[in-house]
C-alpha atoms as a PDB file:
ATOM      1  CA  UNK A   1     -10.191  -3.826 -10.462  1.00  0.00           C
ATOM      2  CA  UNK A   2     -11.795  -1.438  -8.669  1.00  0.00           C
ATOM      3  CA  UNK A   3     -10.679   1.662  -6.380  1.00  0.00           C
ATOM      4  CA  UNK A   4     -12.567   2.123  -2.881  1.00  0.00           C
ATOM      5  CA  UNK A   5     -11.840   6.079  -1.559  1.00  0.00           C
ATOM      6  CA  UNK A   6     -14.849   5.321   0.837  1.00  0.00           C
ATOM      7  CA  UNK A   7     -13.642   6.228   4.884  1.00  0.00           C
ATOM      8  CA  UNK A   8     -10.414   7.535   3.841  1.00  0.00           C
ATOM      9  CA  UNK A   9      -8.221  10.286   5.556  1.00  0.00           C
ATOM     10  CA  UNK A  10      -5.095  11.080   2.967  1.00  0.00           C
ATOM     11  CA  UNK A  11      -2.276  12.766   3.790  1.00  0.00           C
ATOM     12  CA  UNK A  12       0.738  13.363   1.508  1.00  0.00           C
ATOM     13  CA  UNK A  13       4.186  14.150   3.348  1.00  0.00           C
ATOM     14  CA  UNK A  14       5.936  15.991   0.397  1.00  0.00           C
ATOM     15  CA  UNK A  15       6.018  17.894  -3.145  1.00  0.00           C
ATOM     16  CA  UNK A  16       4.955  15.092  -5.402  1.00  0.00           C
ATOM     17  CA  UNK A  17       5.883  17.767  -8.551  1.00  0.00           C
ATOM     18  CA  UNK A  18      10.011  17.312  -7.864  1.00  0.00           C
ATOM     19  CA  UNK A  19      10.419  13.718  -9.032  1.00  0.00           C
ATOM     20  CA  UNK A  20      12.488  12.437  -5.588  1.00  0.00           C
ATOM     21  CA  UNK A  21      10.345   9.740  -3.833  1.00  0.00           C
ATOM     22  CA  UNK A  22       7.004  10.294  -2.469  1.00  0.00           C
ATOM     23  CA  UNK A  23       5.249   9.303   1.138  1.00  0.00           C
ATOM     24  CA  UNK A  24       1.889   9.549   2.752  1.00  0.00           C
ATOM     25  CA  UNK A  25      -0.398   8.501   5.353  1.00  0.00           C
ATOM     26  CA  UNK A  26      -3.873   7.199   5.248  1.00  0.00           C
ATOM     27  CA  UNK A  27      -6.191   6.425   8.080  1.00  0.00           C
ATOM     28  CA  UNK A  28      -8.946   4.309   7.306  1.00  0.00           C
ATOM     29  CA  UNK A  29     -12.530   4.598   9.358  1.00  0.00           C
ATOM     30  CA  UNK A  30     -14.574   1.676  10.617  1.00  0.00           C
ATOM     31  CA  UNK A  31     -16.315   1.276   7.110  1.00  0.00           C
ATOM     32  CA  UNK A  32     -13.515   1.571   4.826  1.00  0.00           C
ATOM     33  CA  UNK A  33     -13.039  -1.768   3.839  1.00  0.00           C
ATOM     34  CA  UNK A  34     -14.697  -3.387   0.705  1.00  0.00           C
ATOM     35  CA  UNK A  35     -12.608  -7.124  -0.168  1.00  0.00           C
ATOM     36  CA  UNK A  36     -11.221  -7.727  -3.110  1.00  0.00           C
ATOM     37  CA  UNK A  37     -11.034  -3.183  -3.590  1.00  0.00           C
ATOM     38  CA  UNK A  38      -7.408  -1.666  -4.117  1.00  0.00           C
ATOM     39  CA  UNK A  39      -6.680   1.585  -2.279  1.00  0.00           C
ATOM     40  CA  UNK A  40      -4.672   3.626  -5.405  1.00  0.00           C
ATOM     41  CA  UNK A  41      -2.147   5.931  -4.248  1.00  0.00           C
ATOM     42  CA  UNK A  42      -1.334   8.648  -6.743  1.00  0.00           C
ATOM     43  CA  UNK A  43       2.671   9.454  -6.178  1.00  0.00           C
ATOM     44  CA  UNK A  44       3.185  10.951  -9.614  1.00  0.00           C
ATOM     45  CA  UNK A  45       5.676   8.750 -11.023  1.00  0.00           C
ATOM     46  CA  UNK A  46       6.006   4.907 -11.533  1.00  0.00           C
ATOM     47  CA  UNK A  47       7.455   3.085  -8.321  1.00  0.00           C
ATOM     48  CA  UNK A  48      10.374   1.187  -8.059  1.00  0.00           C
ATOM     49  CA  UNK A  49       9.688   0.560  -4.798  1.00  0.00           C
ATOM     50  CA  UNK A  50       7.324   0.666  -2.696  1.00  0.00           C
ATOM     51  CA  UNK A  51       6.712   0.211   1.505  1.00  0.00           C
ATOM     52  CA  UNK A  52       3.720  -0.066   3.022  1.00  0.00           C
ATOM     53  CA  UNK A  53       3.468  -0.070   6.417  1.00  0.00           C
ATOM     54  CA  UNK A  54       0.247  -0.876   8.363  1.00  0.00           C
ATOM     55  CA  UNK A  55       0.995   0.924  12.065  1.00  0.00           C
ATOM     56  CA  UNK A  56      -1.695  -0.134  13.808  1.00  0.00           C
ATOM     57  CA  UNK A  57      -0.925  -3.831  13.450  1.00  0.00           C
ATOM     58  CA  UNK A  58       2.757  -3.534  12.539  1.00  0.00           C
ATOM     59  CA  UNK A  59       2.303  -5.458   9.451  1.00  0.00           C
ATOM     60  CA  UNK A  60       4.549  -4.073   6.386  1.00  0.00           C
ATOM     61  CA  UNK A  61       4.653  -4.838   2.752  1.00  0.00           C
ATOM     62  CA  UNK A  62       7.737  -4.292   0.696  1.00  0.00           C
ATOM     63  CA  UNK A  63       7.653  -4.391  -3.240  1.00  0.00           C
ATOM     64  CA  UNK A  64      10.716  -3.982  -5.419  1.00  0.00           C
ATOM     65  CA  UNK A  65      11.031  -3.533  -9.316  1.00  0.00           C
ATOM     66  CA  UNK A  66      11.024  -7.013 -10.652  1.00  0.00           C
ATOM     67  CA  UNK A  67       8.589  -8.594  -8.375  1.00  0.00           C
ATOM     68  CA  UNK A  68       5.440  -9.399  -9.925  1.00  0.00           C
ATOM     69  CA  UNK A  69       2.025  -7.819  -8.953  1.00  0.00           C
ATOM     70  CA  UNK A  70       1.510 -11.045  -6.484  1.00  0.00           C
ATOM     71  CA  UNK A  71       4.752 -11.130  -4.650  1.00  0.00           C
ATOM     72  CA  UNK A  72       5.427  -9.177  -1.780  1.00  0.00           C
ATOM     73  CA  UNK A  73       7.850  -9.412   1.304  1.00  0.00           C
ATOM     74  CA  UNK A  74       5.537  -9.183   3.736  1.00  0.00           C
ATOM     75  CA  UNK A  75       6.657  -8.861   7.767  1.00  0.00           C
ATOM     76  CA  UNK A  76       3.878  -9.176  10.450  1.00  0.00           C
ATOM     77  CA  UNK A  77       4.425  -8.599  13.688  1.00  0.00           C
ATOM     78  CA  UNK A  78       6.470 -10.840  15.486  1.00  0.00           C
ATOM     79  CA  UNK A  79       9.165 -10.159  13.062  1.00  0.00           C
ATOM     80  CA  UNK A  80       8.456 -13.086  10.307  1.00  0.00           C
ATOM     81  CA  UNK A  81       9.119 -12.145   7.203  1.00  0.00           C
ATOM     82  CA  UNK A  82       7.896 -14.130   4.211  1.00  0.00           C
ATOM     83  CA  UNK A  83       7.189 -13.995   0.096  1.00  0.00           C
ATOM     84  CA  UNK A  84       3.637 -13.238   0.406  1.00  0.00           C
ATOM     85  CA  UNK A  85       1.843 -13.989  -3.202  1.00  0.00           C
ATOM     86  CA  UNK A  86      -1.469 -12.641  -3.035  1.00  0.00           C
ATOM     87  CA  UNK A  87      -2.929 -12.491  -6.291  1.00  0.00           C
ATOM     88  CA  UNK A  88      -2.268  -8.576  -7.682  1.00  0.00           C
ATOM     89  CA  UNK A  89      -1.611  -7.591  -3.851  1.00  0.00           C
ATOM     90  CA  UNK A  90       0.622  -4.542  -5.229  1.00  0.00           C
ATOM     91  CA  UNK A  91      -0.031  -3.223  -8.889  1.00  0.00           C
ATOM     92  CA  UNK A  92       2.360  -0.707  -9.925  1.00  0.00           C
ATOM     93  CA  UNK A  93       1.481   2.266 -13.116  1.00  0.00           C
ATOM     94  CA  UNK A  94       2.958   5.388 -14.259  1.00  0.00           C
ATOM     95  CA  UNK A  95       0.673   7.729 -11.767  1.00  0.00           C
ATOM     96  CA  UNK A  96       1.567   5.418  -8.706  1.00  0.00           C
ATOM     97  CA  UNK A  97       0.155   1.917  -7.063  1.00  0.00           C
ATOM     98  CA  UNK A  98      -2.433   0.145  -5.528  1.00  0.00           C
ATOM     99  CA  UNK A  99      -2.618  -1.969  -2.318  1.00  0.00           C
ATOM    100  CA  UNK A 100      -5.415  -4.854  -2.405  1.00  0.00           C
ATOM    101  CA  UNK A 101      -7.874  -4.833   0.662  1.00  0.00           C
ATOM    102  CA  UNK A 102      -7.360  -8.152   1.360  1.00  0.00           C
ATOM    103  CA  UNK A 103      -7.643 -10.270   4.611  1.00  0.00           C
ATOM    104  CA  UNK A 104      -4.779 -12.348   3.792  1.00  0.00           C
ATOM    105  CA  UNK A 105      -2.816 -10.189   2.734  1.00  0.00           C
ATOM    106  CA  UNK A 106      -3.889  -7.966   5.983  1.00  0.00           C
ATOM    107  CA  UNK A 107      -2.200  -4.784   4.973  1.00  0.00           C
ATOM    108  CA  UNK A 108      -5.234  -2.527   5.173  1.00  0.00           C
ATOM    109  CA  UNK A 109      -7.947  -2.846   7.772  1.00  0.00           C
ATOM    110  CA  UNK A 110     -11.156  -1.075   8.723  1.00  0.00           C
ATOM    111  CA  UNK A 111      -9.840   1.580  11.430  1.00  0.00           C
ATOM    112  CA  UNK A 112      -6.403   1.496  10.665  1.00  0.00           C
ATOM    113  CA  UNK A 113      -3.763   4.051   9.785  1.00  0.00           C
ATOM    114  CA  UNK A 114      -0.941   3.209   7.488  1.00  0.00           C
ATOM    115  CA  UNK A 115       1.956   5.385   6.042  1.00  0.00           C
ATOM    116  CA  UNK A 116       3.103   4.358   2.226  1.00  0.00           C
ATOM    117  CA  UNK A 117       6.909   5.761   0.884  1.00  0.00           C
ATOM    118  CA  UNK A 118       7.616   5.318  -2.883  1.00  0.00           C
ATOM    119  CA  UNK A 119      10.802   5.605  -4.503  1.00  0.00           C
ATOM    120  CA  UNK A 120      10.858   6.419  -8.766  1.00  0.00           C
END
């Protein structure tokens, strides 16, 4: 598994220090995408849940406690909302989570801005 931080614009929201849940923003540039990479997202604590939003194509990807690391609700966006398994599309650890840059999964995207929110 590797981490790709190339063309990457991150923006926390909040105090990741106080333990409550954690949100952020990240705009990706026209070379930012490497398949089969993760994006890791450092939010201090180990996520319970986790929503990723992709704004620029309205596709979001939900992940709760008890879903394994390739399940996903994933909404695109006309509004269809499906179990998404991507293989390891969301892998959770005690520092945070990574999202995999992955065309099927189409949550990250070269010249795209998405906002992440975390809850412990």
């Amino acid at each position: 598994m590797a981490d790709n931080s190339a063309g990457q614009t991150i923006t926390t929201t909040n105090d990741q220090s106080t333990g409550g849940a954690a949100s952020g923003k990240i705009v990706f540039d026209s070379t930012a995408i490497t398949t089969t990479d993760y994006v890791r997202v450092e939010c201090g604590f180990q996520p319970r849940r986790i929503l990723w939003l992709n704004l620029t194509d309205r596709i979001s990807v939900d992940w709760f406690e008890g879903m394994t690391a390739s399940q996903n609700l994933k909404t695109v966006a006309a509004g269809t909302r499906t179990l998404d398994t991507t293989a390891n599309a969301v892998v959770v650890d005690s520092k945070g989570f990574r999202i995999l840059q992955d065309a099927t999964l189409g949550a990250i995207a070269a010249s795209k801005t998405c906002i992440w929110f975390a809850n412990p």
